[in-house]
Protein backbone atom coordinates (compact mmCIF):
# COMPACT_ATOMS: atom_id res chain seq x y z
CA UNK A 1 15.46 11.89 -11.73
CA UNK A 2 14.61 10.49 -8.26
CA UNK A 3 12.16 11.70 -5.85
CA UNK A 4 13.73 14.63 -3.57
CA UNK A 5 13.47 14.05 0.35
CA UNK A 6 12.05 17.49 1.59
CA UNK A 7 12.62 16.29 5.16
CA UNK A 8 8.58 16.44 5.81
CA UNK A 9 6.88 12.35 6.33
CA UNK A 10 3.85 11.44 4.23
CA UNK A 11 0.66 11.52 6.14
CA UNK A 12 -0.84 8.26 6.59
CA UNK A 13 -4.14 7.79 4.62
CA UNK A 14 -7.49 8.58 6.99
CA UNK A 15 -5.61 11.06 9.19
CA UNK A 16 -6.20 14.50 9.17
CA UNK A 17 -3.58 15.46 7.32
CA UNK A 18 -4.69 13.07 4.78
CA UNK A 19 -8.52 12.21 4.99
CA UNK A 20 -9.69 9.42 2.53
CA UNK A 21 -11.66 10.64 -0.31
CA UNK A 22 -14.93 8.29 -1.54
CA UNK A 23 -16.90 9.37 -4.33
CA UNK A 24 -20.77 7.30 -4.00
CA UNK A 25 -23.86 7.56 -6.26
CA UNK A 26 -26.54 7.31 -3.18
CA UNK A 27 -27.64 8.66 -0.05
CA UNK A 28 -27.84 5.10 1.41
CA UNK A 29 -24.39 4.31 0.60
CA UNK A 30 -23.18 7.46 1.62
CA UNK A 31 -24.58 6.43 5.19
CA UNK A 32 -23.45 2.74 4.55
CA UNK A 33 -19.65 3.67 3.53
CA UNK A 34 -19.95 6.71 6.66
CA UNK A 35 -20.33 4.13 8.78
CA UNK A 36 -17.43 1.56 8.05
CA UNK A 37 -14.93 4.72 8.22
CA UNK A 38 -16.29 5.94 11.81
CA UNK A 39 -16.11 2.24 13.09
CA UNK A 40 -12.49 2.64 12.38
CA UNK A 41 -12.14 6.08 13.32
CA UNK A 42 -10.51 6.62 9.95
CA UNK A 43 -11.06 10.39 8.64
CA UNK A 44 -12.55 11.09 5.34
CA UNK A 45 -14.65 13.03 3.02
CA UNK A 46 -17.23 11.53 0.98
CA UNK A 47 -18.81 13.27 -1.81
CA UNK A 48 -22.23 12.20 -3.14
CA UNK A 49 -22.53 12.57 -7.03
CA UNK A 50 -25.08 10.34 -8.52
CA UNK A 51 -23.79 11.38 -12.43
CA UNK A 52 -20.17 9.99 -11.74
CA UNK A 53 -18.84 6.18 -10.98
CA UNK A 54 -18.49 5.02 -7.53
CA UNK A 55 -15.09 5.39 -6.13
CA UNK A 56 -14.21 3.95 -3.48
CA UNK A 57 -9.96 3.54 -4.09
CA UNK A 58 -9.50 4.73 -0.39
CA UNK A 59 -11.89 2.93 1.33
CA UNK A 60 -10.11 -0.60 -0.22
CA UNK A 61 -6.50 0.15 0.62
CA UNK A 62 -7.43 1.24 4.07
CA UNK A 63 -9.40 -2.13 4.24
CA UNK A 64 -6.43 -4.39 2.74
CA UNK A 65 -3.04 -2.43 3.75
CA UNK A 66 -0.23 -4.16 1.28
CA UNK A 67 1.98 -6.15 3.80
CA UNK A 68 5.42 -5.29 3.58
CA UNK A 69 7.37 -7.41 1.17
CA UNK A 70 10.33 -9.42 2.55
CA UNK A 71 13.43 -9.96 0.67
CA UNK A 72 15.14 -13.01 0.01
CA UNK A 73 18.88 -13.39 1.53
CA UNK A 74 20.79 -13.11 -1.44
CA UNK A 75 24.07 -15.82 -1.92
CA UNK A 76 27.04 -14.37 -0.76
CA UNK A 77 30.38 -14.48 -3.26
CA UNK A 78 31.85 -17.26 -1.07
CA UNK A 79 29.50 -19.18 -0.19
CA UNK A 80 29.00 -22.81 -1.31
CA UNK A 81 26.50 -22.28 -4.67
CA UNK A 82 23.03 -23.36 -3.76
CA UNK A 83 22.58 -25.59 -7.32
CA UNK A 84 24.80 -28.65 -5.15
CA UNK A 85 27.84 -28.18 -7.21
CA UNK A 86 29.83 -28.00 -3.89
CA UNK A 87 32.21 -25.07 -5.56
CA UNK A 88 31.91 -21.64 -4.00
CA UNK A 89 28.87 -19.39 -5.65
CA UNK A 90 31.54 -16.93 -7.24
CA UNK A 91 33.16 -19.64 -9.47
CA UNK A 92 29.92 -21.39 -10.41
CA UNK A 93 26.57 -19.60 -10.92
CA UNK A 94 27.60 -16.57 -9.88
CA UNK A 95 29.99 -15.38 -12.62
């Protein structure tokens, strides 16, 4: 089963609603990965836990946002087929 639309959007990552979360193992990255967010004036909460493995997940997809993909126009039924046959796409590759 699908995902059900509960009419609410999806907070944007580094808002308020949704403040990255950055797990570092130092007090000088803490203050070196602080710093990238506030130039951006991206929100966030980074917790400092030398036992565990840098995470920084957030931090990277609010660096490199995925660009949008675009769709190719599809072949319409009656159009001439685009392998040079000259017959119409419905009667050639398309069947």
């Amino acid at each position: 089963m699908g995902k059900i639309f509960n009419g609410k959007k999806t907070a944007r990552l580094g808002t308020e609603m949704k403040p990255a979360v950055v797990n570092v193992q130092t007090e000088e990255r803490l203050k070196e990965v602080a710093s990238i967010f506030e130039e951006n004036g991206w929100k966030y909460t980074i917790e400092l836990e030398p036992e565990k493995p840098e995470d920084t997940t957030d931090l990277e997809r609010l660096l490199n946002p995925t660009k949008p993909k675009i769709a190719e126009k599809k072949v319409g039924r009656n159009e001439p087929c685009p392998c040079g046959s000259g017959k119409k796409y419905k009667t050639c590759c398309g069947k």
